[in-house]
N, C-alpha and C. Protein backbone atom coordinates (compact mmCIF):
# COMPACT_ATOMS: atom_id res chain seq x y z
N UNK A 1 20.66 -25.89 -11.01
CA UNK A 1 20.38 -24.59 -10.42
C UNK A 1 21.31 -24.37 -9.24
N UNK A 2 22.01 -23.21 -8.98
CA UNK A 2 22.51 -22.56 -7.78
C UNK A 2 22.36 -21.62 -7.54
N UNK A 3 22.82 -21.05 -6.40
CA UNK A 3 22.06 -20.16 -5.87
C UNK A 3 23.35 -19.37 -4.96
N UNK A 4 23.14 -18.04 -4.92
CA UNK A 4 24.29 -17.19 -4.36
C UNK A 4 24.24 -16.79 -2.79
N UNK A 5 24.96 -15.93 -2.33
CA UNK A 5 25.15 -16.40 -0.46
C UNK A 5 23.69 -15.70 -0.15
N UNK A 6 22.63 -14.65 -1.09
CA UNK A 6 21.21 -14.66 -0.26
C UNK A 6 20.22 -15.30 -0.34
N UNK A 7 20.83 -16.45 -0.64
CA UNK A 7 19.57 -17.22 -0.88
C UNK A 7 19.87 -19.08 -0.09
N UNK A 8 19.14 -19.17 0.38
CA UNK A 8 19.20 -20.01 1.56
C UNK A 8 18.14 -21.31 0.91
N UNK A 9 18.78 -22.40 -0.04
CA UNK A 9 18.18 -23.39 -0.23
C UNK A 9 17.55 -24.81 0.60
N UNK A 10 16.54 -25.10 0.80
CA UNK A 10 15.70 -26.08 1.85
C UNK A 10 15.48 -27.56 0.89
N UNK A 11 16.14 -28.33 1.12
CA UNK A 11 15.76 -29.88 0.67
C UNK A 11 15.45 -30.70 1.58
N UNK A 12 14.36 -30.73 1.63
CA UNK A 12 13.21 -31.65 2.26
C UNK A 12 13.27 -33.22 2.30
N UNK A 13 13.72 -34.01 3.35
CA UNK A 13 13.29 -35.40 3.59
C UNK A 13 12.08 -35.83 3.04
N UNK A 14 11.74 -36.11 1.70
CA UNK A 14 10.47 -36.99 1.80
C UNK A 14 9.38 -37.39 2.50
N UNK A 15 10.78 -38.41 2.97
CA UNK A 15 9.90 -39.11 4.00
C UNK A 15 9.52 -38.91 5.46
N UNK A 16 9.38 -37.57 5.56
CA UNK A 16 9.36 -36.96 6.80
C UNK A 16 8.58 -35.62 6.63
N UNK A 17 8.20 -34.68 5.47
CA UNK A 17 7.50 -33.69 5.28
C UNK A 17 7.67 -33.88 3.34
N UNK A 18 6.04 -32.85 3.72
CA UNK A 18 5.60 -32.37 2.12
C UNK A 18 6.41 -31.12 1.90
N UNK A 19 6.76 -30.83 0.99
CA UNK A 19 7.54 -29.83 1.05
C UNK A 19 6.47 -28.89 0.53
N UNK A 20 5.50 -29.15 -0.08
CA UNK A 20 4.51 -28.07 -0.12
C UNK A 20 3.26 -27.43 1.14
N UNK A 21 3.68 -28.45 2.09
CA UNK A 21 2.81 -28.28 3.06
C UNK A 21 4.41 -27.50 4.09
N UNK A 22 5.26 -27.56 4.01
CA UNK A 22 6.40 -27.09 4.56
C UNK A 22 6.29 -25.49 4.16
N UNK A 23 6.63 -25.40 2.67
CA UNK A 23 6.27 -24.11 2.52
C UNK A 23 5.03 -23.20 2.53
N UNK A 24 3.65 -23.85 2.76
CA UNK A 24 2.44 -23.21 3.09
C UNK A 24 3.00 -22.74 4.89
N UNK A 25 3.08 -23.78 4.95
CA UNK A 25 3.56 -23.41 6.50
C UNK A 25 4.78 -22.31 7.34
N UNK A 26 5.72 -22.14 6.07
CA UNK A 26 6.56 -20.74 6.45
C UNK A 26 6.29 -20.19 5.87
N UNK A 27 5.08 -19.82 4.68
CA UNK A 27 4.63 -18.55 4.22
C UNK A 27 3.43 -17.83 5.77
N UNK A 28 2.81 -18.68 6.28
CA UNK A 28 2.46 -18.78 7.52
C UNK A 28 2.94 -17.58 8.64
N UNK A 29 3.90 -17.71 8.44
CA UNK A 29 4.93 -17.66 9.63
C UNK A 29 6.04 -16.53 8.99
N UNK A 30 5.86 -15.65 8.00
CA UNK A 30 6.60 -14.99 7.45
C UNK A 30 7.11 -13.27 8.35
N UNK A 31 6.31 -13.04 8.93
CA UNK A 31 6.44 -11.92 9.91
C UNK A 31 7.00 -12.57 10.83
N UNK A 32 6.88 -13.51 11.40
CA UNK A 32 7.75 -13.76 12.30
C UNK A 32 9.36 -14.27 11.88
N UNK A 33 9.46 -14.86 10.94
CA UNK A 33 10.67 -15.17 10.40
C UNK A 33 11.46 -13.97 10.31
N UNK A 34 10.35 -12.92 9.47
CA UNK A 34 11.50 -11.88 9.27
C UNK A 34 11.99 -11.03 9.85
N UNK A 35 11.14 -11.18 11.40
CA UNK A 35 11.53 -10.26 12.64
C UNK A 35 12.45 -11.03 13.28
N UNK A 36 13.09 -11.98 12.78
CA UNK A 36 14.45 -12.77 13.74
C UNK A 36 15.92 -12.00 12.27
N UNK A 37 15.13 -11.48 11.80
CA UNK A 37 16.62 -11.23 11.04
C UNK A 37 17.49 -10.29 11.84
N UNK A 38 18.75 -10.15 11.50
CA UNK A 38 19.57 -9.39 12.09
C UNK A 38 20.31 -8.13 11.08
N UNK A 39 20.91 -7.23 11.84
CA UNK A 39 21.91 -6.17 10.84
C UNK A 39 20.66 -5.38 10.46
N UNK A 40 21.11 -4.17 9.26
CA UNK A 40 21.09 -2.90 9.06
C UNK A 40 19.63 -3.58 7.72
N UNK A 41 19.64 -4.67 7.32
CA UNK A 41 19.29 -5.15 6.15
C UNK A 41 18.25 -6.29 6.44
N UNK A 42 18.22 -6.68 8.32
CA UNK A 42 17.52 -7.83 9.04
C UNK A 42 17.65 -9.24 7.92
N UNK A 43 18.49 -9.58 7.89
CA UNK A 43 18.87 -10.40 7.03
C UNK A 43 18.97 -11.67 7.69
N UNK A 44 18.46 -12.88 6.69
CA UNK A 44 17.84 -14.29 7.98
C UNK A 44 18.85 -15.23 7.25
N UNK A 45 19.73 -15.95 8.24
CA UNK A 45 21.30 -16.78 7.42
C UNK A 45 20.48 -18.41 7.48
N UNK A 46 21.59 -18.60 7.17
CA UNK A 46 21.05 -20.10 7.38
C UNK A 46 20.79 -21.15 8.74
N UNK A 47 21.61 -20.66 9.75
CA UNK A 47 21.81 -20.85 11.07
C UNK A 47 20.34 -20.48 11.79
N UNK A 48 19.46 -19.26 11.35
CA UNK A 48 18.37 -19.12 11.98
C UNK A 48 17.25 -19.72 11.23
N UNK A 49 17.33 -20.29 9.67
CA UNK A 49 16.04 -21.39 9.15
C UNK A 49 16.45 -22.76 9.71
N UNK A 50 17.71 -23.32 10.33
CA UNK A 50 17.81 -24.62 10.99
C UNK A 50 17.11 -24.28 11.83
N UNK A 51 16.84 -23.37 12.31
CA UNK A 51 16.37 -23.49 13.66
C UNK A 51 14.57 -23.25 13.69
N UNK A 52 13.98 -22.78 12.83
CA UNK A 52 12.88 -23.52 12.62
C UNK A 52 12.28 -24.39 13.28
N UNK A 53 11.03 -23.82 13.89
CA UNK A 53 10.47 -25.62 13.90
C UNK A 53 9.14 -25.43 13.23
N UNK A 54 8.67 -26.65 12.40
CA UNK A 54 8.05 -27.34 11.87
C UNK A 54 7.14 -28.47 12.48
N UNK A 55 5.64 -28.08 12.61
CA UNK A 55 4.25 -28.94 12.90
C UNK A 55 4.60 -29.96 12.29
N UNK A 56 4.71 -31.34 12.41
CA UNK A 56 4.53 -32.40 11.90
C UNK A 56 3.42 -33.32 12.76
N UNK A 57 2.43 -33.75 11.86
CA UNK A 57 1.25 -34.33 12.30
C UNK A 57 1.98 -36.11 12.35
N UNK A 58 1.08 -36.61 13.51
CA UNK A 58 1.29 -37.99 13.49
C UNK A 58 2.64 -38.13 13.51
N UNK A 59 4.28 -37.93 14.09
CA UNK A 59 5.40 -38.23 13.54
C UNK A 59 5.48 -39.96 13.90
N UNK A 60 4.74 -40.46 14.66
CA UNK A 60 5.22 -41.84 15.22
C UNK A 60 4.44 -42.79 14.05
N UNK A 61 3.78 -42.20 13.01
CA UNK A 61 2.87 -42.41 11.76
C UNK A 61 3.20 -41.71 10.79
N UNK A 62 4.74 -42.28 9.89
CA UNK A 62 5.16 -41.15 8.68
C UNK A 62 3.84 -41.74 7.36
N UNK A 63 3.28 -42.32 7.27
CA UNK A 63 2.00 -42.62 6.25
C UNK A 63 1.23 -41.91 6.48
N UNK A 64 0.78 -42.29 7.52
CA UNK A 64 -0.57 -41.27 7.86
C UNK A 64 0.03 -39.40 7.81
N UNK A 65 0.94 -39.34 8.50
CA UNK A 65 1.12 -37.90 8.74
C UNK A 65 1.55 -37.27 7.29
N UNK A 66 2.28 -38.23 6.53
CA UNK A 66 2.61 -37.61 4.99
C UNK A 66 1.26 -37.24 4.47
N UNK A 67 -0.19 -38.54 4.83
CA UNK A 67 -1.28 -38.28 3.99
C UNK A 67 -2.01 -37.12 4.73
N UNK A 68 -1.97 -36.92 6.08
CA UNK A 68 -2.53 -35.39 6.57
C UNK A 68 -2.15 -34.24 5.78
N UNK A 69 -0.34 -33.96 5.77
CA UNK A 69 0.15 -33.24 5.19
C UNK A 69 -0.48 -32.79 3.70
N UNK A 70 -0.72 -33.90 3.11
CA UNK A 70 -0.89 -33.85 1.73
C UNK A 70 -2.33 -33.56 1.80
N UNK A 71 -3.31 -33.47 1.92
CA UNK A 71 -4.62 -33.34 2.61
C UNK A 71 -4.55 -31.45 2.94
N UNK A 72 -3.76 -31.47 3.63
CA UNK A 72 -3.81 -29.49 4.13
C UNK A 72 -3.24 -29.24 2.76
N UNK A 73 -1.86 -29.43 2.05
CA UNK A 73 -1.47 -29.30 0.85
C UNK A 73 -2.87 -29.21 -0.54
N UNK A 74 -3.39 -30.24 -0.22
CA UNK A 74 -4.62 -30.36 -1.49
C UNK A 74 -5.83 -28.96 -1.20
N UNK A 75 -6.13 -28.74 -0.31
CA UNK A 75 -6.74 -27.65 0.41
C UNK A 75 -6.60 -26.20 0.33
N UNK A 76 -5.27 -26.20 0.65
CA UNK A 76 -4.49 -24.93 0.61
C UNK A 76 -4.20 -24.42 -0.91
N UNK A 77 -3.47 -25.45 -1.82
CA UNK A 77 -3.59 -24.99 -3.16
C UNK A 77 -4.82 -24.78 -3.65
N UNK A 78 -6.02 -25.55 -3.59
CA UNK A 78 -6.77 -25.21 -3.97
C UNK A 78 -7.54 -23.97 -3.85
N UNK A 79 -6.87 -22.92 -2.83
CA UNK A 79 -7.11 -21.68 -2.63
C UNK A 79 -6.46 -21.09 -3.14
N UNK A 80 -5.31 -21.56 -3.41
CA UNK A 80 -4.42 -20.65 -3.99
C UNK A 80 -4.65 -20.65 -5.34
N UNK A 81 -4.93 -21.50 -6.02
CA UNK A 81 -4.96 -21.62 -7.50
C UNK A 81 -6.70 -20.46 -7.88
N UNK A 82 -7.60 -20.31 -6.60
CA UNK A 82 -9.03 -19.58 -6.89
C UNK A 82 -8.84 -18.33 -6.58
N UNK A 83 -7.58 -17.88 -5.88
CA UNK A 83 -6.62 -16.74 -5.64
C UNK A 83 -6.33 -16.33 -6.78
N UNK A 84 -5.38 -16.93 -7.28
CA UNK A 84 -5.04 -16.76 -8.46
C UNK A 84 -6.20 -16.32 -9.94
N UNK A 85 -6.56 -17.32 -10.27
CA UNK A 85 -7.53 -17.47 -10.66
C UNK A 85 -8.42 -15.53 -10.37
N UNK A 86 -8.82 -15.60 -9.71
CA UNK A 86 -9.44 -14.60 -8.96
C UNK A 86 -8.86 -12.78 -9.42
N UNK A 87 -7.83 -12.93 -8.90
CA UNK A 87 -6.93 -11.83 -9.74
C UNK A 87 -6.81 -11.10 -10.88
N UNK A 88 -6.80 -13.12 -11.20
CA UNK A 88 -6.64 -12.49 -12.81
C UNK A 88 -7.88 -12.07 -13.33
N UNK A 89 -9.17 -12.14 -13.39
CA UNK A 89 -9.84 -11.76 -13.47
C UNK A 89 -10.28 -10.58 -12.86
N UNK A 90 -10.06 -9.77 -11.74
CA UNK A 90 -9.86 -8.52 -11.30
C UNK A 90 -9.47 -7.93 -12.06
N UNK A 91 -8.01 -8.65 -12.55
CA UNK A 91 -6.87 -7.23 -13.06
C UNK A 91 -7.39 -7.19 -14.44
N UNK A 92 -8.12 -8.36 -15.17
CA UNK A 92 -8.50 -7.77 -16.80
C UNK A 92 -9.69 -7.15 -16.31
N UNK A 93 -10.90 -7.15 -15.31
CA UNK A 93 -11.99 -6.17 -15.41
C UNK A 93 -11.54 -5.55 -15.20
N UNK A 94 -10.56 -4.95 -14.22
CA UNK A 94 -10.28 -3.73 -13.96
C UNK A 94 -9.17 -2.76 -15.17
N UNK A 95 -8.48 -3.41 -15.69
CA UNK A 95 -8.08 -2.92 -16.99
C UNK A 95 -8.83 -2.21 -18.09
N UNK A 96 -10.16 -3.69 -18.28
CA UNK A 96 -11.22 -2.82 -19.39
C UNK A 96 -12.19 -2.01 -18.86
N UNK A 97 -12.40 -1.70 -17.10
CA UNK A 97 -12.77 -0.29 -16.83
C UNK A 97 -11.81 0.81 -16.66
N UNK A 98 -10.79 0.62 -17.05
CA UNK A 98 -9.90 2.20 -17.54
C UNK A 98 -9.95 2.49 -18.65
N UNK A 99 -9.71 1.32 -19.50
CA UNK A 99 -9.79 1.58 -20.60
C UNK A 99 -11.00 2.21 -21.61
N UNK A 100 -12.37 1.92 -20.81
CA UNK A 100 -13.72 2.29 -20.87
C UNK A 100 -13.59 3.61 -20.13
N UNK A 101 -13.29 3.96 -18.85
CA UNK A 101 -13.07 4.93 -18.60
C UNK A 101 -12.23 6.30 -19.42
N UNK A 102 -10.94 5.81 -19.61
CA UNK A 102 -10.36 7.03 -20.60
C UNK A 102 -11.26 7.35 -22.44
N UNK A 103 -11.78 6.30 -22.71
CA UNK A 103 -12.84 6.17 -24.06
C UNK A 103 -13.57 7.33 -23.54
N UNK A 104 -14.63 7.03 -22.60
CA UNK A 104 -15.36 7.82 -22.47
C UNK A 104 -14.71 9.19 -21.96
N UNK A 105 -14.10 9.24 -20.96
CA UNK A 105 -13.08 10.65 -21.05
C UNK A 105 -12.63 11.80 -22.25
N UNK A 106 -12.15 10.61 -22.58
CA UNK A 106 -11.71 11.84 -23.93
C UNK A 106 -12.73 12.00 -24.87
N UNK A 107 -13.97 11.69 -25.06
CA UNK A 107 -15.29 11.24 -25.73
C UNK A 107 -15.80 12.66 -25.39
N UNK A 108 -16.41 12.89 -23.96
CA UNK A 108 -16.90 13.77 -23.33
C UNK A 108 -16.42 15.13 -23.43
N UNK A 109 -15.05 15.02 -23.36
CA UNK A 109 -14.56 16.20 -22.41
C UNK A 109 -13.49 16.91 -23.74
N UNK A 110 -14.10 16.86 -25.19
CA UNK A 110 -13.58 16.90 -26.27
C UNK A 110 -14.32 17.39 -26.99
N UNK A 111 -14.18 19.22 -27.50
CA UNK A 111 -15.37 19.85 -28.07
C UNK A 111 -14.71 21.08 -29.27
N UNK A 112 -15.38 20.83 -30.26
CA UNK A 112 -15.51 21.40 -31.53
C UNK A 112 -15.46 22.90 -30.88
N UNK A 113 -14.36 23.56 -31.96
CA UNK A 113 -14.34 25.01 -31.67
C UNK A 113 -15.60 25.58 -31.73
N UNK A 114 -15.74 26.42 -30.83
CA UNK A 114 -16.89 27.60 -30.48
C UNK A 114 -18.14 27.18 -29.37
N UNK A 115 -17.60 26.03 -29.51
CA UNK A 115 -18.66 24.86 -28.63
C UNK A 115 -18.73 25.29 -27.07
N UNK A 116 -17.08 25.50 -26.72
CA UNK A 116 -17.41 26.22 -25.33
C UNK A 116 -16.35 27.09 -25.16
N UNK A 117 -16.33 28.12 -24.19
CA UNK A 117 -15.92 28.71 -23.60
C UNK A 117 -14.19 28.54 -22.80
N UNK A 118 -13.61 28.81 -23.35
CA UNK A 118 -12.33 28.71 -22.79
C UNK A 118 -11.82 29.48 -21.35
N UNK A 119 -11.46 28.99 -20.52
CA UNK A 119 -10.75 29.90 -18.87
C UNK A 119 -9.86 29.53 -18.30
N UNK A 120 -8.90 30.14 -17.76
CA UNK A 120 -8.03 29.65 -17.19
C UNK A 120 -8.33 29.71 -15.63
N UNK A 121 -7.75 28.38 -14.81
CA UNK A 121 -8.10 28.24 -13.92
C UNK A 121 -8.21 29.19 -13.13
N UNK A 122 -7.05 29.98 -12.85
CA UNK A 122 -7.57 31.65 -12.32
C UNK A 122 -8.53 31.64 -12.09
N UNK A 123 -9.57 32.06 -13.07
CA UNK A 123 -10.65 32.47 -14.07
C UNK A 123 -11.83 31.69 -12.76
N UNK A 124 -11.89 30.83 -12.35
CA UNK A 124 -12.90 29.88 -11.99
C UNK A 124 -12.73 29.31 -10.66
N UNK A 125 -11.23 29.82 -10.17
CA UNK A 125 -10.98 29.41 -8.37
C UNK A 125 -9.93 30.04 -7.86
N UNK A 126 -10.03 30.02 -6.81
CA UNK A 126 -8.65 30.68 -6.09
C UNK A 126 -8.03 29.18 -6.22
N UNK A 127 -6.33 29.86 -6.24
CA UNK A 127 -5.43 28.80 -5.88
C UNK A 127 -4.37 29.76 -5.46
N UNK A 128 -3.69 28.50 -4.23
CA UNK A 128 -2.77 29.02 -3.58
C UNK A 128 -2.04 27.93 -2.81
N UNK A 129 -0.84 28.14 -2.75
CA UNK A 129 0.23 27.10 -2.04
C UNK A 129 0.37 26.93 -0.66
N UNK A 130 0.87 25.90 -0.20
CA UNK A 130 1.01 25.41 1.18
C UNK A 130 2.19 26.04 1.80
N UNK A 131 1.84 26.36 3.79
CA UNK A 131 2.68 26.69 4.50
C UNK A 131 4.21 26.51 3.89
N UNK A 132 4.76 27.31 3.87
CA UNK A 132 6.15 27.20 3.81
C UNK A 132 7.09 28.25 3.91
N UNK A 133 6.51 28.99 4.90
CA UNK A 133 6.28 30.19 5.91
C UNK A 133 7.84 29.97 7.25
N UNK A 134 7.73 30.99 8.22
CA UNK A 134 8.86 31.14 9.40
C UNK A 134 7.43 30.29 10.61
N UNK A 135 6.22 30.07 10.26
CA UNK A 135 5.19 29.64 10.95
C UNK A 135 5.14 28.12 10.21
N UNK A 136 5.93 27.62 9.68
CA UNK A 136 5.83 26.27 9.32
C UNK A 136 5.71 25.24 10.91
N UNK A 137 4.99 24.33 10.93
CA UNK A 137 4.56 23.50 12.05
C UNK A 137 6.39 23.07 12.03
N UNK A 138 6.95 22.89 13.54
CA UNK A 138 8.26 22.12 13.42
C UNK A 138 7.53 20.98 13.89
N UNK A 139 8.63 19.92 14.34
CA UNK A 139 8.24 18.58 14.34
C UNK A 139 7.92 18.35 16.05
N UNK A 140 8.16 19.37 16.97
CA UNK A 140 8.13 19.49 18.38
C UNK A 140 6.79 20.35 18.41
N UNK A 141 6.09 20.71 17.86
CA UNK A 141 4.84 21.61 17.50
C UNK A 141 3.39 20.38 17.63
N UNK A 142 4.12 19.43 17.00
CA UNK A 142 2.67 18.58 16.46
C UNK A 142 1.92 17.72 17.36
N UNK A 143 0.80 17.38 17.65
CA UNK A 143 0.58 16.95 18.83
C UNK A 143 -0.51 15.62 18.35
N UNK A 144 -0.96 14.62 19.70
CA UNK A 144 -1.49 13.81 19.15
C UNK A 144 -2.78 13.82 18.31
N UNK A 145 -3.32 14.70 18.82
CA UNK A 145 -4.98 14.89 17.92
C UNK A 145 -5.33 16.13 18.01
N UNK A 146 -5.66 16.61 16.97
CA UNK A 146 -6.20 18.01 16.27
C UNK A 146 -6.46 18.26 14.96
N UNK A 147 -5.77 19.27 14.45
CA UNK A 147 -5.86 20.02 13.42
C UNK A 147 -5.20 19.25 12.28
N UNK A 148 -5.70 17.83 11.19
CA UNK A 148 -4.90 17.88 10.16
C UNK A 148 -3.55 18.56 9.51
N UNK A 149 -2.44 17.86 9.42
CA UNK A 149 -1.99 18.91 8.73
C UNK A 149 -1.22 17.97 7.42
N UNK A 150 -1.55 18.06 6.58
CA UNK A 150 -1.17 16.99 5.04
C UNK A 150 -0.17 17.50 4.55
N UNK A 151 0.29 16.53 4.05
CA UNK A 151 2.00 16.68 3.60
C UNK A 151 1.66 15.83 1.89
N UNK A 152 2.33 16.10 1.66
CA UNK A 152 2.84 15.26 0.07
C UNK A 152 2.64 13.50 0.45
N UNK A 153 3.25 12.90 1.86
CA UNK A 153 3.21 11.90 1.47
C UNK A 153 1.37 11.20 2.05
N UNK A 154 0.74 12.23 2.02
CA UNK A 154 -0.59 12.08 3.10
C UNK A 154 -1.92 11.53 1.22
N UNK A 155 -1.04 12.00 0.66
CA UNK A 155 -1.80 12.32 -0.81
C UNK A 155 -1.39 10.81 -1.70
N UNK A 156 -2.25 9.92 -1.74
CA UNK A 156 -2.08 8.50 -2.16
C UNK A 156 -3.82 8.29 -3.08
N UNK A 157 -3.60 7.93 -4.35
CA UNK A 157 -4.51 6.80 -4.85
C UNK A 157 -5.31 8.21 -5.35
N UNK A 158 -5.07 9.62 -5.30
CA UNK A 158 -6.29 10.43 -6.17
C UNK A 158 -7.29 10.81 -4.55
N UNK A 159 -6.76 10.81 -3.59
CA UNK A 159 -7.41 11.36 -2.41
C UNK A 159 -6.42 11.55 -1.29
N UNK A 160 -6.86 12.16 0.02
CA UNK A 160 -6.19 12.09 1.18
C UNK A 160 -6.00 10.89 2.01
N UNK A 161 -4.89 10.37 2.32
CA UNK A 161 -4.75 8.99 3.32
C UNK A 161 -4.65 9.95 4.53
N UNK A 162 -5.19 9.02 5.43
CA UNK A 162 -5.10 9.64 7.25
C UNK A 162 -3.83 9.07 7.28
N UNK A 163 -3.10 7.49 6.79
CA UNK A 163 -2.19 6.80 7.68
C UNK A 163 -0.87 7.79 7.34
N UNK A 164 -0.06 7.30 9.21
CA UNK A 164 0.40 8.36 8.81
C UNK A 164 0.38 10.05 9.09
N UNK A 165 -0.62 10.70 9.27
CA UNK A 165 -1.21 11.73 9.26
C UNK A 165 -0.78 12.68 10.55
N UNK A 166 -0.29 13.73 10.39
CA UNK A 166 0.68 14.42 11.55
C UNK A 166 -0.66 15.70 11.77
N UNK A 167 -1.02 15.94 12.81
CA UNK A 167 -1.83 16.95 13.74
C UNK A 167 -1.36 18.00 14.00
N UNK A 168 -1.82 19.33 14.08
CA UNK A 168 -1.42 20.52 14.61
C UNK A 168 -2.66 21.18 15.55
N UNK A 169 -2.19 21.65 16.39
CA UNK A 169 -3.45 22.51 17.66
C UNK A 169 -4.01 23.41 16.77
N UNK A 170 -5.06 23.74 17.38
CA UNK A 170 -6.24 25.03 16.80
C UNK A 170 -5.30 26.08 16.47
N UNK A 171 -4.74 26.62 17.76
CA UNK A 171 -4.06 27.31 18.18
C UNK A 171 -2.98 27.94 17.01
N UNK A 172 -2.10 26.66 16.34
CA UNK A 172 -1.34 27.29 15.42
C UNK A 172 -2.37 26.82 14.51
N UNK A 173 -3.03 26.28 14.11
CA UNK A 173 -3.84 26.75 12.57
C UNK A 173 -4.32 27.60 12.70
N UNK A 174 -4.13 28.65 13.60
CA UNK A 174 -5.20 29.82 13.39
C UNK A 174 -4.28 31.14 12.71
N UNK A 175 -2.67 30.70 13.78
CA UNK A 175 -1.29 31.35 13.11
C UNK A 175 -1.26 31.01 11.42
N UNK A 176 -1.94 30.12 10.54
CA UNK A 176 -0.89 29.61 9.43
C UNK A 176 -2.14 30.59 8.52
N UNK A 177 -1.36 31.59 7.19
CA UNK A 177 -2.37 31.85 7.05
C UNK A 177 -2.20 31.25 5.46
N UNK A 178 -1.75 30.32 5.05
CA UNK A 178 -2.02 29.27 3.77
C UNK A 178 -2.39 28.31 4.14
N UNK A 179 -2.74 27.33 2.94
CA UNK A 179 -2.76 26.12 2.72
C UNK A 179 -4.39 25.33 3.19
N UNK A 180 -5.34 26.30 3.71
CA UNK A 180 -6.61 25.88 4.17
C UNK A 180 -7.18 25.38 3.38
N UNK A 181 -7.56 24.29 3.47
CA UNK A 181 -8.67 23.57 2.36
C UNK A 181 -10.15 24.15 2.48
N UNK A 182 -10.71 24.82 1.63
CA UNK A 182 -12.22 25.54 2.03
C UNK A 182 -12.88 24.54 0.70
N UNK A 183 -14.38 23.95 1.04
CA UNK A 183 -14.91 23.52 0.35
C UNK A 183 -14.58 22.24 -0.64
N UNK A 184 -15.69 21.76 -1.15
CA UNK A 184 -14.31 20.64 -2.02
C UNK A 184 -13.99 21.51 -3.26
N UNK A 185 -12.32 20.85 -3.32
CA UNK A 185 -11.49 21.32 -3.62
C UNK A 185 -10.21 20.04 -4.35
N UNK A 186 -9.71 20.81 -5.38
CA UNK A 186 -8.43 19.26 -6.07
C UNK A 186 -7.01 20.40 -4.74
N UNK A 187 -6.36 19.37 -5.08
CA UNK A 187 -5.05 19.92 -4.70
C UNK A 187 -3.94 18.99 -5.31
N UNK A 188 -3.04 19.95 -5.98
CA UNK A 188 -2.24 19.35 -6.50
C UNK A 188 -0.50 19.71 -5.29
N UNK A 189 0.01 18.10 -5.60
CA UNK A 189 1.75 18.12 -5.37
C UNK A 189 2.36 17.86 -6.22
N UNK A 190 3.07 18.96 -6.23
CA UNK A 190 3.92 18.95 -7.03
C UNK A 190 5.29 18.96 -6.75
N UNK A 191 5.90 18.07 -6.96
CA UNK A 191 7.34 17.48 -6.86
C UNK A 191 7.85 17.47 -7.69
N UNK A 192 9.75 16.78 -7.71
CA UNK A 192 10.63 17.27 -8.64
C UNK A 192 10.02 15.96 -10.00
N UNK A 193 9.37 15.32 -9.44
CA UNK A 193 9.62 13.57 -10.26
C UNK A 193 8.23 13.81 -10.59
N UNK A 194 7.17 14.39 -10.24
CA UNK A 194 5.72 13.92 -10.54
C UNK A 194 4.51 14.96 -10.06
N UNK A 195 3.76 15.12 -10.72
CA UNK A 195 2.67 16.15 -10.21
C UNK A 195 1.68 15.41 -10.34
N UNK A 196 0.78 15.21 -8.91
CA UNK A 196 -0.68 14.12 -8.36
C UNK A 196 -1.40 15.08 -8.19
N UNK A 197 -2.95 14.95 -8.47
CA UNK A 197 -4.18 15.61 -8.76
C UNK A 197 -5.05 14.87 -7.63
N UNK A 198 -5.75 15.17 -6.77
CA UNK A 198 -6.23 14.50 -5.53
C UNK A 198 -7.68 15.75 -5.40
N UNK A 199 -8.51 14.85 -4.85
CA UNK A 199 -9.73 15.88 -4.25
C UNK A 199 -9.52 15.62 -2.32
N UNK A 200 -10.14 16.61 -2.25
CA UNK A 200 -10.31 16.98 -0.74
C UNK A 200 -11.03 16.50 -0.04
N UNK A 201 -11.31 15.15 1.26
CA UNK A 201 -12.34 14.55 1.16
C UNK A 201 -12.95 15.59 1.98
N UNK A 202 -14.65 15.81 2.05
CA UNK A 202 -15.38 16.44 3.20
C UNK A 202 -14.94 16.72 4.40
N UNK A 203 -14.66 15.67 5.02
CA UNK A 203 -14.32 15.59 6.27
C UNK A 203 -12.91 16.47 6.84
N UNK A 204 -12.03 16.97 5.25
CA UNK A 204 -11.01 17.70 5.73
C UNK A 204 -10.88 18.87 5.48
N UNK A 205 -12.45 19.30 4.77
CA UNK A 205 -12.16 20.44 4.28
C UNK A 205 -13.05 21.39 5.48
N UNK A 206 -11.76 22.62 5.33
CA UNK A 206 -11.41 24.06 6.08
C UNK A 206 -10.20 23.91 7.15
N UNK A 207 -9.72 22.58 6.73
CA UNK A 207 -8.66 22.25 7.16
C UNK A 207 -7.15 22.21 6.55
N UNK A 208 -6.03 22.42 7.62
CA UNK A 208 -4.75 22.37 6.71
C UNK A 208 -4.51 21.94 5.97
């Protein structure tokens, strides 16, 4: 095996560290590693993993401290493997509740002509598009706490995320006269790559 100039290979003394208790230990320590990188790309050379330091238990005792090592090692995998373990079982229940989910979806929501009533959304709600007005909030407008104001990237997972979340005064939401969320409500974004279907949580609705 070799390896090209981004990748920074570690061969471990034996007799001086576990190399699995080495690498539990800079997965550890991974935010801090990667906040010593440098450049446009924070990129970590080899000059800053020498410089590392590394817990070694007992060093004046390489037996004993190898068998500590190996001891946190036996420990640690064993979380990792119920981690694992763990997952995977998440990701197949959670698979065969979509898959149960869309069954029943299209089950339900699937009806023999005359059965019901056809409308177009028109027909059954107002809809209408977001600020994008000469009263658009600028970015010197927005202030620390107030008035919601949701953007495309505020719209994650089939609801509204706060993180993130840019504020406008009473004051100009009272100027904007689109984009108010009244009642619950879906709202769709629509972009060049993808159109997301999201509901309105309570808490934001009659808001921007």
């Amino acid at each position: 095996m070799t390896t090209n100039q981004a990748c920074a290979n570690i061969q471990l003394d034996a007799g001086i560290a576990n190399y699995r208790y080495v690498f539990h230990f800079l997965l550890s320590q991974y935010e801090y590693i990667k906040s010593l990188g440098a450049g446009s790309q924070t990129n970590i050379n080899a000059g800053i993993v020498k410089k590392l330091q590394i817990p070694i238990p007992c060093p004046e005792n390489p037996k004993k401290s190898l068998e500590i090592q190996a001891e946190i090692v036996r420990i640690l995998d064993a979380f990792t493997a119920h981690t694992a373990e763990l997952t995977a079982e998440l990701t197949a229940e959670l698979t065969a509740r979509k898959k149960q989910y869309h069954y029943y979806r299209d089950k339900l929501l699937s009806f023999e002509e005359g059965e019901v009533e056809w409308k177009t959304l028109g027909d059954v709600c107002e809809i209408g598009d977001g600020n994008h007005s000469s009263k658009y909030p600028r970015a010197d407008e927005m202030v620390e706490f107030g008035v919601p104001f949701i953007r495309g990237t505020n719209m994650v997972n089939g609801t509204i995320s706060d993180q993130d979340m840019k504020f406008i005064s009473e004051e100009k939401h009272r100027e904007l006269k689109k984009g108010i969320c009244k009642r619950l409500m879906c709202l769709w974004l629509i972009e060049v790559r993808s159109v997301k279907l999201l509901t309105c949580p309570k808490n934001m609705q009659g808001q921007t």
